[in-house]
PDB file of N, CA and C in Angstrom:
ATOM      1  N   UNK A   1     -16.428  -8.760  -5.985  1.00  0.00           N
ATOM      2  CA  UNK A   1     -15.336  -8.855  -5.033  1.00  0.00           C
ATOM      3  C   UNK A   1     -14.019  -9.028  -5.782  1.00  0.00           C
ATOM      4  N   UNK A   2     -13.132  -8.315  -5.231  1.00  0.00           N
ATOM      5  CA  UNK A   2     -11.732  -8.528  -5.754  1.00  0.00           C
ATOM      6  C   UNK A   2     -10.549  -9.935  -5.575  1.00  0.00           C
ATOM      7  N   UNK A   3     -10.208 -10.172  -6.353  1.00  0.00           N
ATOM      8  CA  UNK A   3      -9.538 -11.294  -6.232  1.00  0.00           C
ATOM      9  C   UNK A   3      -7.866 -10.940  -6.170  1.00  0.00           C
ATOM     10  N   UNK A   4      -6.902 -12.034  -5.409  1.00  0.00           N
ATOM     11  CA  UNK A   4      -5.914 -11.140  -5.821  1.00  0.00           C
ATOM     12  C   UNK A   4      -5.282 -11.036  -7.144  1.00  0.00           C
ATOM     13  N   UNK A   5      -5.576 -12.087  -8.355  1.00  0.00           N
ATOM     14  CA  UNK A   5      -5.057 -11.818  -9.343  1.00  0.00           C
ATOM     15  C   UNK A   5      -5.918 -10.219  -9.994  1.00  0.00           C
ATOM     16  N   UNK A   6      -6.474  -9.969  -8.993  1.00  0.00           N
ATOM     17  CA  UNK A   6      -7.451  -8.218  -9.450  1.00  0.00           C
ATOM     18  C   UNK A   6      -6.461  -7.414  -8.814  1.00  0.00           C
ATOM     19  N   UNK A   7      -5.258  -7.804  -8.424  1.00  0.00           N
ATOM     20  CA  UNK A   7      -4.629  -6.449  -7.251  1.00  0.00           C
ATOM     21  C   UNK A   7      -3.547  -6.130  -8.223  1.00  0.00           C
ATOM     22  N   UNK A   8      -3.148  -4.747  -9.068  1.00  0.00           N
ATOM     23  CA  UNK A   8      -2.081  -4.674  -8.860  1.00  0.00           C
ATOM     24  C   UNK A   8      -0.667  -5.265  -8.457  1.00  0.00           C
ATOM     25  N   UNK A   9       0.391  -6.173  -8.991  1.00  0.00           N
ATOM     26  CA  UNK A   9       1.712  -6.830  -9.008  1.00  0.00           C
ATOM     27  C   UNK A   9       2.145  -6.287  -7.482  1.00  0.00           C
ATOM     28  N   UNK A  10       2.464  -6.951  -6.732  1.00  0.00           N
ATOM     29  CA  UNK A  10       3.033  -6.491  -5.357  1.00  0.00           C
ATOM     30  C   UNK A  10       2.316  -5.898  -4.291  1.00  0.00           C
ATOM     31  N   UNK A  11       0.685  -5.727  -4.729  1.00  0.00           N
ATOM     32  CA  UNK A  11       0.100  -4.362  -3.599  1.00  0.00           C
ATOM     33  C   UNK A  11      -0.210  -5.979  -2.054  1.00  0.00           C
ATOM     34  N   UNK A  12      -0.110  -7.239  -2.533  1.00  0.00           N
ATOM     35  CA  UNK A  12      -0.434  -8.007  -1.462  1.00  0.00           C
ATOM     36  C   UNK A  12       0.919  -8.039  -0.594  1.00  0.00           C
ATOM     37  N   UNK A  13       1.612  -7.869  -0.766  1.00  0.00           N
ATOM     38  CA  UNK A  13       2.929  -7.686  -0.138  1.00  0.00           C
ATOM     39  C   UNK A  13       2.864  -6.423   0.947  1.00  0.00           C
ATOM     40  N   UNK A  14       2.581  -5.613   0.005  1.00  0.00           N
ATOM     41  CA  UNK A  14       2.012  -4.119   0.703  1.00  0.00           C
ATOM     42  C   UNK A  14       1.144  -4.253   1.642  1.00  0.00           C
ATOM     43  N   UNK A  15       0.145  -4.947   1.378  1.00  0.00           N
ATOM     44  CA  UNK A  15      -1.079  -4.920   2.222  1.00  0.00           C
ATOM     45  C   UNK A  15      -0.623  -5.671   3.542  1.00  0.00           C
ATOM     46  N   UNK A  16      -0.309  -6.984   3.391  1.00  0.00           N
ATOM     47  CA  UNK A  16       0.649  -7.706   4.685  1.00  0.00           C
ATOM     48  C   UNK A  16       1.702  -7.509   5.369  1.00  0.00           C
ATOM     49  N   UNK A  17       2.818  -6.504   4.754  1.00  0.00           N
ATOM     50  CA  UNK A  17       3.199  -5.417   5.636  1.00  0.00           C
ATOM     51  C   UNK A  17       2.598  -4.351   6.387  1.00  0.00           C
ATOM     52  N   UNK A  18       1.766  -3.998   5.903  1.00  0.00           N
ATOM     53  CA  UNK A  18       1.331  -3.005   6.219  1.00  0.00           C
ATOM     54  C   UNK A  18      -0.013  -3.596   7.466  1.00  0.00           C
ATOM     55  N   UNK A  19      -0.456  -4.580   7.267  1.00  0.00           N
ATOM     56  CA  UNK A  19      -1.617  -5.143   8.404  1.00  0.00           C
ATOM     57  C   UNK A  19      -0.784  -5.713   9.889  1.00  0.00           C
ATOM     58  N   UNK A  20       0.539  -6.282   9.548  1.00  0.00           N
ATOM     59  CA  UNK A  20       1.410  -6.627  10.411  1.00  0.00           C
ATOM     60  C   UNK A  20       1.938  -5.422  10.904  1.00  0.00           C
ATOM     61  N   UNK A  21       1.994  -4.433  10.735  1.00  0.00           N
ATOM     62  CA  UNK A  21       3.089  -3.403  11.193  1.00  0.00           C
ATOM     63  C   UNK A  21       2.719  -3.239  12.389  1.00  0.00           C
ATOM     64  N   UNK A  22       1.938  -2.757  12.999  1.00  0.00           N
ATOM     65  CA  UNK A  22       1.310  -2.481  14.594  1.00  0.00           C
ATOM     66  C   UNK A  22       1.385  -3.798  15.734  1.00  0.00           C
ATOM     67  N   UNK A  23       0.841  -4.896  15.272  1.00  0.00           N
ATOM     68  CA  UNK A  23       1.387  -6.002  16.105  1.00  0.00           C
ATOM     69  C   UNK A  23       1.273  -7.077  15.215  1.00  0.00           C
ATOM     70  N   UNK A  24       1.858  -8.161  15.388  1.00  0.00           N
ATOM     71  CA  UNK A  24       2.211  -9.250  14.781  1.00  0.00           C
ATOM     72  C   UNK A  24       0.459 -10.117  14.948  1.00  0.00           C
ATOM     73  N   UNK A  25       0.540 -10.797  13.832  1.00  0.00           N
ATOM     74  CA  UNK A  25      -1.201 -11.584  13.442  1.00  0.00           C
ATOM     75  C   UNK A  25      -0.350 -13.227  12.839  1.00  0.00           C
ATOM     76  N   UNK A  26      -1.548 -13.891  13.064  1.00  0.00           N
ATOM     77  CA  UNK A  26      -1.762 -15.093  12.418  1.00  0.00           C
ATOM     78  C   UNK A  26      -2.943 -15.111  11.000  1.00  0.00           C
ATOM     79  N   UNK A  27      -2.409 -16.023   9.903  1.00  0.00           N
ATOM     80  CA  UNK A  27      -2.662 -15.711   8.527  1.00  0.00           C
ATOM     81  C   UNK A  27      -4.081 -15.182   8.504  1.00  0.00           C
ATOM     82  N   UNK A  28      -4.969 -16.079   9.222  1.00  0.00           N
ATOM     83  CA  UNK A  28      -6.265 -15.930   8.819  1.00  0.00           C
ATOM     84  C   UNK A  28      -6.801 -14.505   9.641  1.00  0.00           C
ATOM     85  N   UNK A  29      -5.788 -14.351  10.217  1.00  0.00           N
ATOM     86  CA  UNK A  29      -6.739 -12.554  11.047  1.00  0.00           C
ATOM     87  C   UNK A  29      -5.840 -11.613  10.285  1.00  0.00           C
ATOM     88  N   UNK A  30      -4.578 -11.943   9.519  1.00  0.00           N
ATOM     89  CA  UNK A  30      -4.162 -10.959   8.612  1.00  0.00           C
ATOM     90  C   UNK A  30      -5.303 -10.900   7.382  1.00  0.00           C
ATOM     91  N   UNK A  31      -5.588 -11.609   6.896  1.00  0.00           N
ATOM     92  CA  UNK A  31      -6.342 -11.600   5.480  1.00  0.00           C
ATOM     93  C   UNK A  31      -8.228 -11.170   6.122  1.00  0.00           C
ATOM     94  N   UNK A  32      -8.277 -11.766   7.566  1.00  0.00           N
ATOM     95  CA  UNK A  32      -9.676 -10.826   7.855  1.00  0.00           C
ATOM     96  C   UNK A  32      -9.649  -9.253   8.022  1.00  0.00           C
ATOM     97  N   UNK A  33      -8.116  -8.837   8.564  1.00  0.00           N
ATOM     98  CA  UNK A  33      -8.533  -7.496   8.331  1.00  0.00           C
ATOM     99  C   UNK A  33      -8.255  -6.720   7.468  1.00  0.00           C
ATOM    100  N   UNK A  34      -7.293  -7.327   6.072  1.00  0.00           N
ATOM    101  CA  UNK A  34      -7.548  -6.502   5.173  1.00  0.00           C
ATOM    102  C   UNK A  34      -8.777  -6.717   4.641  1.00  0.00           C
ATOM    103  N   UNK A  35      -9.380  -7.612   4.711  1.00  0.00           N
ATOM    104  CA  UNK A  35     -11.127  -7.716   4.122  1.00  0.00           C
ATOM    105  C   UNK A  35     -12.120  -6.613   5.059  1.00  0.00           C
ATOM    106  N   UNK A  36     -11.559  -6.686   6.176  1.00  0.00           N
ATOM    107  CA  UNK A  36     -12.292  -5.974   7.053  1.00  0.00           C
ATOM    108  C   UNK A  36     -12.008  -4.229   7.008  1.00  0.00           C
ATOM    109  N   UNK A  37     -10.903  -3.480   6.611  1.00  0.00           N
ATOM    110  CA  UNK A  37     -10.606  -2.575   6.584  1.00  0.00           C
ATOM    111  C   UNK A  37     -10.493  -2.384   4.694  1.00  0.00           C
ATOM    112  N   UNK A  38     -10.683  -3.032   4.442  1.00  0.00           N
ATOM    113  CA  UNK A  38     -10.993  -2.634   2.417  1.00  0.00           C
ATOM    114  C   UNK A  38     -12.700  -2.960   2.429  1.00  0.00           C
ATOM    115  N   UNK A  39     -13.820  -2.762   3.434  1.00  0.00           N
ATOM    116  CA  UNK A  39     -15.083  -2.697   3.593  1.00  0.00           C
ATOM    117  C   UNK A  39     -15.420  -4.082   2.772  1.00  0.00           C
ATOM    118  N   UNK A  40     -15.051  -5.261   2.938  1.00  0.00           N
ATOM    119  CA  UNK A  40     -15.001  -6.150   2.116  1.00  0.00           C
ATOM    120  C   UNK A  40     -14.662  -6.364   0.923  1.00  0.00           C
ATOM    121  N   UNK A  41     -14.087  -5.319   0.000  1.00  0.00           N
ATOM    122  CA  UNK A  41     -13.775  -5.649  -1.569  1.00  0.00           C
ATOM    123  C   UNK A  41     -12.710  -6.261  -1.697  1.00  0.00           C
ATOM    124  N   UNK A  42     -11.752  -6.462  -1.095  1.00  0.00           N
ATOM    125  CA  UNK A  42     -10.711  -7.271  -0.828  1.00  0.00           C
ATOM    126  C   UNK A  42     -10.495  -8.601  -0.192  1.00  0.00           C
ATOM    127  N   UNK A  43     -10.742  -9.727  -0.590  1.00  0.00           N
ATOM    128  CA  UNK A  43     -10.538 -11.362  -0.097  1.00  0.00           C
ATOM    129  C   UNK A  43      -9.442 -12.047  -0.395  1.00  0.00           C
ATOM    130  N   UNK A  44      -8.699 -12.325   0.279  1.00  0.00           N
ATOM    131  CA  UNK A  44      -7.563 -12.856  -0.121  1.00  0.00           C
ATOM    132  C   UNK A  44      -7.548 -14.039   0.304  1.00  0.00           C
ATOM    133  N   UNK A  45      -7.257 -15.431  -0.782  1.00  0.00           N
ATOM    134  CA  UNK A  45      -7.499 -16.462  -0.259  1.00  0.00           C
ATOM    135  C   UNK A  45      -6.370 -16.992   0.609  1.00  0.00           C
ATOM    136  N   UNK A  46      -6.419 -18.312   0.823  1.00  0.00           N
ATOM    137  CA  UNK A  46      -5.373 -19.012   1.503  1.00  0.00           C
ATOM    138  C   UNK A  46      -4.017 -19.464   0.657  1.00  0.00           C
ATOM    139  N   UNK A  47      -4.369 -19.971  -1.097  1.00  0.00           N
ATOM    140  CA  UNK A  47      -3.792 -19.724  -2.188  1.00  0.00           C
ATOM    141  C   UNK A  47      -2.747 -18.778  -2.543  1.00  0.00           C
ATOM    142  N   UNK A  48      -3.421 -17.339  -2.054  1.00  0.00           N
ATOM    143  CA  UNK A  48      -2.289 -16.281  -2.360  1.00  0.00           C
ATOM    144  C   UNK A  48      -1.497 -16.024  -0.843  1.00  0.00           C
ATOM    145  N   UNK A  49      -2.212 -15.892  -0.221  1.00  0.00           N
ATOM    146  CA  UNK A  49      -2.018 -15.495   0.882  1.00  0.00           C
ATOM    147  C   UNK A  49      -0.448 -16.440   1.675  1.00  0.00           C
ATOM    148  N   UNK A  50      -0.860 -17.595   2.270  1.00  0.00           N
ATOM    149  CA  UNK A  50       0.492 -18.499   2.190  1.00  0.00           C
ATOM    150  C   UNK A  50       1.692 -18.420   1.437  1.00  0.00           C
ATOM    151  N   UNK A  51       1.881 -18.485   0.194  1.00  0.00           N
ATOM    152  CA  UNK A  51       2.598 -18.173  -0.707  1.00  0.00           C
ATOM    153  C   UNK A  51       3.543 -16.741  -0.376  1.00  0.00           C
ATOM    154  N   UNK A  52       2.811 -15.968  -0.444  1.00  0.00           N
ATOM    155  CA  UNK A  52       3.274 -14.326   0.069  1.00  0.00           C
ATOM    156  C   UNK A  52       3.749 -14.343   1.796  1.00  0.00           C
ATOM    157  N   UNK A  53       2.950 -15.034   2.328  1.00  0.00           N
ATOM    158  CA  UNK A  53       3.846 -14.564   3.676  1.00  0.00           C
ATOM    159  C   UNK A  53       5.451 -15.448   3.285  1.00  0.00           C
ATOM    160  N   UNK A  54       5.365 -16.798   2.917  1.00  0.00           N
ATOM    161  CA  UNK A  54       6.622 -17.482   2.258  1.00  0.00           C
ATOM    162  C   UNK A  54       7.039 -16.569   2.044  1.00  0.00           C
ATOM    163  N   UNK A  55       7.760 -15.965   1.029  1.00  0.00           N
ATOM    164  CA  UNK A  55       8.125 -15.425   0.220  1.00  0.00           C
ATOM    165  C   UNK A  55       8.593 -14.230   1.083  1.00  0.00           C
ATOM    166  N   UNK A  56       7.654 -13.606   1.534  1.00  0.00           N
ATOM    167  CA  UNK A  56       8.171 -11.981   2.747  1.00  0.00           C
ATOM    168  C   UNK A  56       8.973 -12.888   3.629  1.00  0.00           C
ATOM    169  N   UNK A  57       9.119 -13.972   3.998  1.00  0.00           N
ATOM    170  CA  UNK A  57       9.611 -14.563   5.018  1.00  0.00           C
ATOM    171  C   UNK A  57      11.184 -15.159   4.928  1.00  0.00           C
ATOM    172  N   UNK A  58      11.190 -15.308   3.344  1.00  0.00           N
ATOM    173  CA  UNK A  58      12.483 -15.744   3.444  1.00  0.00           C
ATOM    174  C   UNK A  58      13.161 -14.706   2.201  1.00  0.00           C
ATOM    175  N   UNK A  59      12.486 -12.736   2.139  1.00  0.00           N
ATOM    176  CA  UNK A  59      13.069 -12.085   1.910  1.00  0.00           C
ATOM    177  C   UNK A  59      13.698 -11.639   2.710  1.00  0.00           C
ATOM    178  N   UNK A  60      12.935 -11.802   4.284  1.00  0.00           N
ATOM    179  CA  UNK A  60      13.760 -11.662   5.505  1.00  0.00           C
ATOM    180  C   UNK A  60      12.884  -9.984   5.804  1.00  0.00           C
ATOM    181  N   UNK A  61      12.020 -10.014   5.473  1.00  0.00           N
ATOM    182  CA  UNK A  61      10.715  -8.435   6.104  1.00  0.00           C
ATOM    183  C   UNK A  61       9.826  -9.172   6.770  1.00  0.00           C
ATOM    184  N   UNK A  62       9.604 -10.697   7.397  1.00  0.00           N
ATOM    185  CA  UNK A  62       9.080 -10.602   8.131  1.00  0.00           C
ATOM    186  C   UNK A  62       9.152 -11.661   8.864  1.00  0.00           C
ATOM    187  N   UNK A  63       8.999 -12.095  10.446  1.00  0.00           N
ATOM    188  CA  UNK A  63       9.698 -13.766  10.800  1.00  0.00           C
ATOM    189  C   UNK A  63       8.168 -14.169  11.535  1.00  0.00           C
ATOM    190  N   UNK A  64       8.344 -15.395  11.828  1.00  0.00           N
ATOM    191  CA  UNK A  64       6.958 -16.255  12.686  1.00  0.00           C
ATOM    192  C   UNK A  64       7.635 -17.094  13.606  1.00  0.00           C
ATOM    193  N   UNK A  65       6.330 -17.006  14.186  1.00  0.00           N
ATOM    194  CA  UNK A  65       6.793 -17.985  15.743  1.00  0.00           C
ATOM    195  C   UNK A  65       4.919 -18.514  15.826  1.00  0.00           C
ATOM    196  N   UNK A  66       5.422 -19.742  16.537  1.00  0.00           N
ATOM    197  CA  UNK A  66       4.194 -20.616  16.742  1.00  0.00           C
ATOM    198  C   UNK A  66       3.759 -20.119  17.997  1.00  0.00           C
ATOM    199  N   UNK A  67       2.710 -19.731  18.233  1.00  0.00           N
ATOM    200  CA  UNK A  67       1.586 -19.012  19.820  1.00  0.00           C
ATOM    201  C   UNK A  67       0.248 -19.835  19.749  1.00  0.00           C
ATOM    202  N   UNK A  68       0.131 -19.410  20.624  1.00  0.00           N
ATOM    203  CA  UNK A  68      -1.579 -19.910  20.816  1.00  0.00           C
ATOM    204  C   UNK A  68      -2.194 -18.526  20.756  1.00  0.00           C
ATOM    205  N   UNK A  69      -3.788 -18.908  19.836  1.00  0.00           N
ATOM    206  CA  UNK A  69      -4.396 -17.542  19.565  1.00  0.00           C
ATOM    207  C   UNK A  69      -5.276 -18.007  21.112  1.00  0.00           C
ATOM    208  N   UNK A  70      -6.108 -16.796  20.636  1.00  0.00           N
ATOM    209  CA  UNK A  70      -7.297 -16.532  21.675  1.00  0.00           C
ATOM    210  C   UNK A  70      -8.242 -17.468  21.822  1.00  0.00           C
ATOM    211  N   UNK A  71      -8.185 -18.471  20.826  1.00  0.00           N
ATOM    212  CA  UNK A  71      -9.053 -19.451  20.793  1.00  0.00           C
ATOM    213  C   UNK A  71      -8.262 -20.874  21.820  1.00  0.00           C
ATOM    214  N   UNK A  72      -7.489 -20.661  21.760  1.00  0.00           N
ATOM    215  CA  UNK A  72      -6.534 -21.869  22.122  1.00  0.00           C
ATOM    216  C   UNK A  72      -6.223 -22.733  20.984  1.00  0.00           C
ATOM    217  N   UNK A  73      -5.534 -22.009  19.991  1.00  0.00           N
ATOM    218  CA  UNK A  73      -5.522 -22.887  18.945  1.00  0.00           C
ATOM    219  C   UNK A  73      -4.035 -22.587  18.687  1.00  0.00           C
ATOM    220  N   UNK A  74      -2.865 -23.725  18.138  1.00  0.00           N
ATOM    221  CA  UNK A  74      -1.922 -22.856  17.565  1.00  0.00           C
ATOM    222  C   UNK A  74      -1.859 -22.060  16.253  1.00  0.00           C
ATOM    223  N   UNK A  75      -1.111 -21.539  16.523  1.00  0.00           N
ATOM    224  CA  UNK A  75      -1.141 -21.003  15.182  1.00  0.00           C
ATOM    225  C   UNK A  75      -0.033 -19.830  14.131  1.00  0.00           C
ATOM    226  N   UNK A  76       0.666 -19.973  13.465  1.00  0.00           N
ATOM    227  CA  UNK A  76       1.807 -18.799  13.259  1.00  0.00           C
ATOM    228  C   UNK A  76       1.336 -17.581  13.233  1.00  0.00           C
ATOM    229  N   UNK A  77       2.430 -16.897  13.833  1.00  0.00           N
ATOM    230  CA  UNK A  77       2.396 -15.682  13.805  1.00  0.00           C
ATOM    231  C   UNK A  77       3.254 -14.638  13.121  1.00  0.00           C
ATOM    232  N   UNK A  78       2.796 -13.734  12.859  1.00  0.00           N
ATOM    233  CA  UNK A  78       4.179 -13.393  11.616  1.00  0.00           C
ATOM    234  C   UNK A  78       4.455 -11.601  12.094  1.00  0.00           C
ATOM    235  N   UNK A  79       5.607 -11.601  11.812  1.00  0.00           N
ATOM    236  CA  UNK A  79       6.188  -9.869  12.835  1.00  0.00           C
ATOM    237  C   UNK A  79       6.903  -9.375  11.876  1.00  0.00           C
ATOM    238  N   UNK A  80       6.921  -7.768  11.480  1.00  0.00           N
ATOM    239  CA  UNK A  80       7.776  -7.240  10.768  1.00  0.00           C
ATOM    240  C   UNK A  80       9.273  -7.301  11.777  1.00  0.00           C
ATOM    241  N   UNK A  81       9.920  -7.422  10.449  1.00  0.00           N
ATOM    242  CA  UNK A  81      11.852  -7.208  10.864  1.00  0.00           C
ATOM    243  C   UNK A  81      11.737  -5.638  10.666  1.00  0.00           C
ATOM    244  N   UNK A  82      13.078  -5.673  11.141  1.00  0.00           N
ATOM    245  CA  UNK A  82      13.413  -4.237  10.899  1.00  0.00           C
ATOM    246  C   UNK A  82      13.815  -4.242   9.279  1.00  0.00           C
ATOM    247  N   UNK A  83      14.143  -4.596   8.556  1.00  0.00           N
ATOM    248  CA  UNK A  83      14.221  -4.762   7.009  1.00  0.00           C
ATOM    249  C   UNK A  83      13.083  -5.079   6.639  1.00  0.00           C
ATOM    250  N   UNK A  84      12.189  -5.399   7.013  1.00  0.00           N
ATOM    251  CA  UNK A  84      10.467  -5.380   6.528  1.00  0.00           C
ATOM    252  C   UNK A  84       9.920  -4.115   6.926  1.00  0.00           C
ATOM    253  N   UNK A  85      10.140  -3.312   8.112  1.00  0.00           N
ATOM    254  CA  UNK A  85      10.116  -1.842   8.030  1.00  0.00           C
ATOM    255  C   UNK A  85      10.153  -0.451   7.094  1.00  0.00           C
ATOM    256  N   UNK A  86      11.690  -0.873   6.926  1.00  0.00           N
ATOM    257  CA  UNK A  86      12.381  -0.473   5.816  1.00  0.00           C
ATOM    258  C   UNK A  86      11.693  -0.347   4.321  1.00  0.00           C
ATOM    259  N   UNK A  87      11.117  -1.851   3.938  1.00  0.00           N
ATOM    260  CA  UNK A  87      10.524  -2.454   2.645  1.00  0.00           C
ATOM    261  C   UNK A  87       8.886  -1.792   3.022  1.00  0.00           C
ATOM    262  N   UNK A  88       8.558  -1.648   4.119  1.00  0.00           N
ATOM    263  CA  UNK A  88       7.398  -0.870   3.878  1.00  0.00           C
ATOM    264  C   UNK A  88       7.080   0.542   3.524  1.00  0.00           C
ATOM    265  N   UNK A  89       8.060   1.118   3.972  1.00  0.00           N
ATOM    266  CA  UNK A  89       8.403   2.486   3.796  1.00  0.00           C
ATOM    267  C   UNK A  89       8.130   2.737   2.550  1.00  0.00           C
ATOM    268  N   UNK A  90       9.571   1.624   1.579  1.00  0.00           N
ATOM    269  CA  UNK A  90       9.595   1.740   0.176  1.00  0.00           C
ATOM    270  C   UNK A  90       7.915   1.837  -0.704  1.00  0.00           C
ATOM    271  N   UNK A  91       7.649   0.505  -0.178  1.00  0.00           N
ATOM    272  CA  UNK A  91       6.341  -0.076  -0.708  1.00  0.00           C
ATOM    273  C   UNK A  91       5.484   1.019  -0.490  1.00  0.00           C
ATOM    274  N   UNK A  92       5.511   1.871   0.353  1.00  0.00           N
ATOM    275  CA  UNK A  92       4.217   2.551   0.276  1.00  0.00           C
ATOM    276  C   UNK A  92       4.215   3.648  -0.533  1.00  0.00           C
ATOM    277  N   UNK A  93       6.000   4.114  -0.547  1.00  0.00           N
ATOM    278  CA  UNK A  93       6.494   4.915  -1.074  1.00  0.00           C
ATOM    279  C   UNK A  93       5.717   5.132  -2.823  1.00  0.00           C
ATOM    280  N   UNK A  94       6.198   3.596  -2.859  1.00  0.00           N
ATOM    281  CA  UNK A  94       5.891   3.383  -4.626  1.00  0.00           C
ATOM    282  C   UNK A  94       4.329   3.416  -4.758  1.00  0.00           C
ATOM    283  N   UNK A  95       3.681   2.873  -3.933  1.00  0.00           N
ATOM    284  CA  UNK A  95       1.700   2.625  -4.041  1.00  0.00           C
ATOM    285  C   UNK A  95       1.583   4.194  -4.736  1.00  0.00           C
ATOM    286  N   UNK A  96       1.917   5.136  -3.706  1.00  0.00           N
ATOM    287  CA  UNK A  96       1.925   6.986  -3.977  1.00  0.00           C
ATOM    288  C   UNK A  96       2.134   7.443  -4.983  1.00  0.00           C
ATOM    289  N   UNK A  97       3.235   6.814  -5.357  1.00  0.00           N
ATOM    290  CA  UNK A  97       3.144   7.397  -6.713  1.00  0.00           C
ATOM    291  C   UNK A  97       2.663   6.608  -7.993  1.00  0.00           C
ATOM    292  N   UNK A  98       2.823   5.240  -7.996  1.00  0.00           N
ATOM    293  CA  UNK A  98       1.643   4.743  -8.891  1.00  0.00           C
ATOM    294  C   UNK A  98       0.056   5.285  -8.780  1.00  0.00           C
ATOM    295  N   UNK A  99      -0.253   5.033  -7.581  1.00  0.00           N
ATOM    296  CA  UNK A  99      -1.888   5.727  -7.695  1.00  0.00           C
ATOM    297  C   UNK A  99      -2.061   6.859  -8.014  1.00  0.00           C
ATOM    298  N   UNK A 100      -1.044   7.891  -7.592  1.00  0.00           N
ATOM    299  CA  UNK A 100      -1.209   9.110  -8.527  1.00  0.00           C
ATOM    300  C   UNK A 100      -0.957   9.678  -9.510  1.00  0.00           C
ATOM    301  N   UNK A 101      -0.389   8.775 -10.314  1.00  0.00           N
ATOM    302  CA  UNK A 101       0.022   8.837 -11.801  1.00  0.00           C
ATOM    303  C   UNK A 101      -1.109   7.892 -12.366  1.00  0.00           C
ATOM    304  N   UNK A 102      -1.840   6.873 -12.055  1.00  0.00           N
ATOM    305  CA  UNK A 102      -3.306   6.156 -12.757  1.00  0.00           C
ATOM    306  C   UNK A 102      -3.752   6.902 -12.278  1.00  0.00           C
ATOM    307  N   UNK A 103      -4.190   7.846 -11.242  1.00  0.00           N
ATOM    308  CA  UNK A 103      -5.671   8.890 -11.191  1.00  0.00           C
ATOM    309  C   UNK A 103      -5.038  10.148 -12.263  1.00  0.00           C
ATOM    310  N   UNK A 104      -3.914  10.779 -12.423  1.00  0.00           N
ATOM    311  CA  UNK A 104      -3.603  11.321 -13.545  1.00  0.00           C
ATOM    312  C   UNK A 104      -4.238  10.894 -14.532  1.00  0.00           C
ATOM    313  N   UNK A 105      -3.750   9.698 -14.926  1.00  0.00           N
ATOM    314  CA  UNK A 105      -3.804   9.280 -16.280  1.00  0.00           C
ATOM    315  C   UNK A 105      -5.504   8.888 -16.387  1.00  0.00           C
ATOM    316  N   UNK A 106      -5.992   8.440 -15.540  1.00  0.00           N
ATOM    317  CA  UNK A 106      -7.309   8.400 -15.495  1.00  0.00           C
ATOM    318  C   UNK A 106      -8.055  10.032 -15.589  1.00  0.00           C
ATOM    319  N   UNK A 107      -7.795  10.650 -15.252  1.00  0.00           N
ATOM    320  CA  UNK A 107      -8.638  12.038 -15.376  1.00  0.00           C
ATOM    321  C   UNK A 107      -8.253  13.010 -16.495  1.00  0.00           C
ATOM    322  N   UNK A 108      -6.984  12.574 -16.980  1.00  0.00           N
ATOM    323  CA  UNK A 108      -6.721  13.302 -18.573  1.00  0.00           C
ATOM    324  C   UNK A 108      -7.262  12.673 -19.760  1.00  0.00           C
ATOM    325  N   UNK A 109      -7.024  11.237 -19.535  1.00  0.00           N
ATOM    326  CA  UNK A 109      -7.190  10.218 -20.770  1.00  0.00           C
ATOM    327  C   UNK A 109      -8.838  10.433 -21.399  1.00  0.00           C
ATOM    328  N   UNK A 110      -9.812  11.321 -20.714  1.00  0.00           N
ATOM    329  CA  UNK A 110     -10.928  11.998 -21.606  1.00  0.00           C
ATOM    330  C   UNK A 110     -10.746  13.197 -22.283  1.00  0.00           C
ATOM    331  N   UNK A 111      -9.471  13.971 -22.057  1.00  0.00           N
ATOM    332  CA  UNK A 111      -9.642  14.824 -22.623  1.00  0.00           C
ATOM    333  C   UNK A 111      -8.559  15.033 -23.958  1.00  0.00           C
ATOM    334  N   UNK A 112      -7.905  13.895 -23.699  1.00  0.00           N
ATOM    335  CA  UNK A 112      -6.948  13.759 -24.750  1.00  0.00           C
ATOM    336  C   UNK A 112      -7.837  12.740 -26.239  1.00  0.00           C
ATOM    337  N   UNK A 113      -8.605  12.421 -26.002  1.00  0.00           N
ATOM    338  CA  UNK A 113      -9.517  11.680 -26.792  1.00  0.00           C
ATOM    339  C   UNK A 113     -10.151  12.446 -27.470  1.00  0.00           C
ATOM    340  N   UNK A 114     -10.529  13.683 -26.670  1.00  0.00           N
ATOM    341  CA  UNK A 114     -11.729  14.885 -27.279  1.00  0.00           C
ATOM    342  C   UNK A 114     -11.384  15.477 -28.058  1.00  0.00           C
TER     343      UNK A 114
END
């Protein structure tokens, strides 16, 4: 299982924009469905996870408000801004072309050896 010090510099940023974008979640159903939609190889603890919504939160890409979930429990909730929009765009922008410059570099780097 992947940890996030296993992710790529920034892709958890990515990933929590990107799980928030459709409707706004509370921490622990953000981090279940990127576990749930990365077929489990992805766990993100409470450690990284907290920290990073901080951080998106007072870059100003994403705000919270206290609700009650489905359970009757409170709990924050966290919503892309329209400048967290924006920053996703970017972010995904960049994932694209990093991953396709490591599958490059991954599918030449045997033949440059040979």
């Amino acid at each position: 299982m992947s940890k996030p010090s296993d992710l790529i510099h920034g892709t958890l940023d990515l990933l929590i924009l990107n799980t928030i974008s459709l409707e706004p979640k509370h921490g622990w159903a953000i981090a279940k469905r990127i576990q749930q939609v990365s077929n489990e190889v992805l766990q993100i603890s409470q450690g990284a996870l907290y920290p990073a919504l901080h951080r998106l939160e007072q870059q100003g890409w994403i705000r919270s408000e206290w609700r009650v979930t489905d359970g009757g429990r409170d709990a924050k909730y966290y919503t892309l801004t329209k400048a967290g929009r924006i920053q996703l765009v970017k972010e995904l922008e960049q994932w694209e072309r990093l991953s396709t410059a490591v599958g490059l570099a991954i599918r030449l780097a045997p033949e440059a050896a040979s």
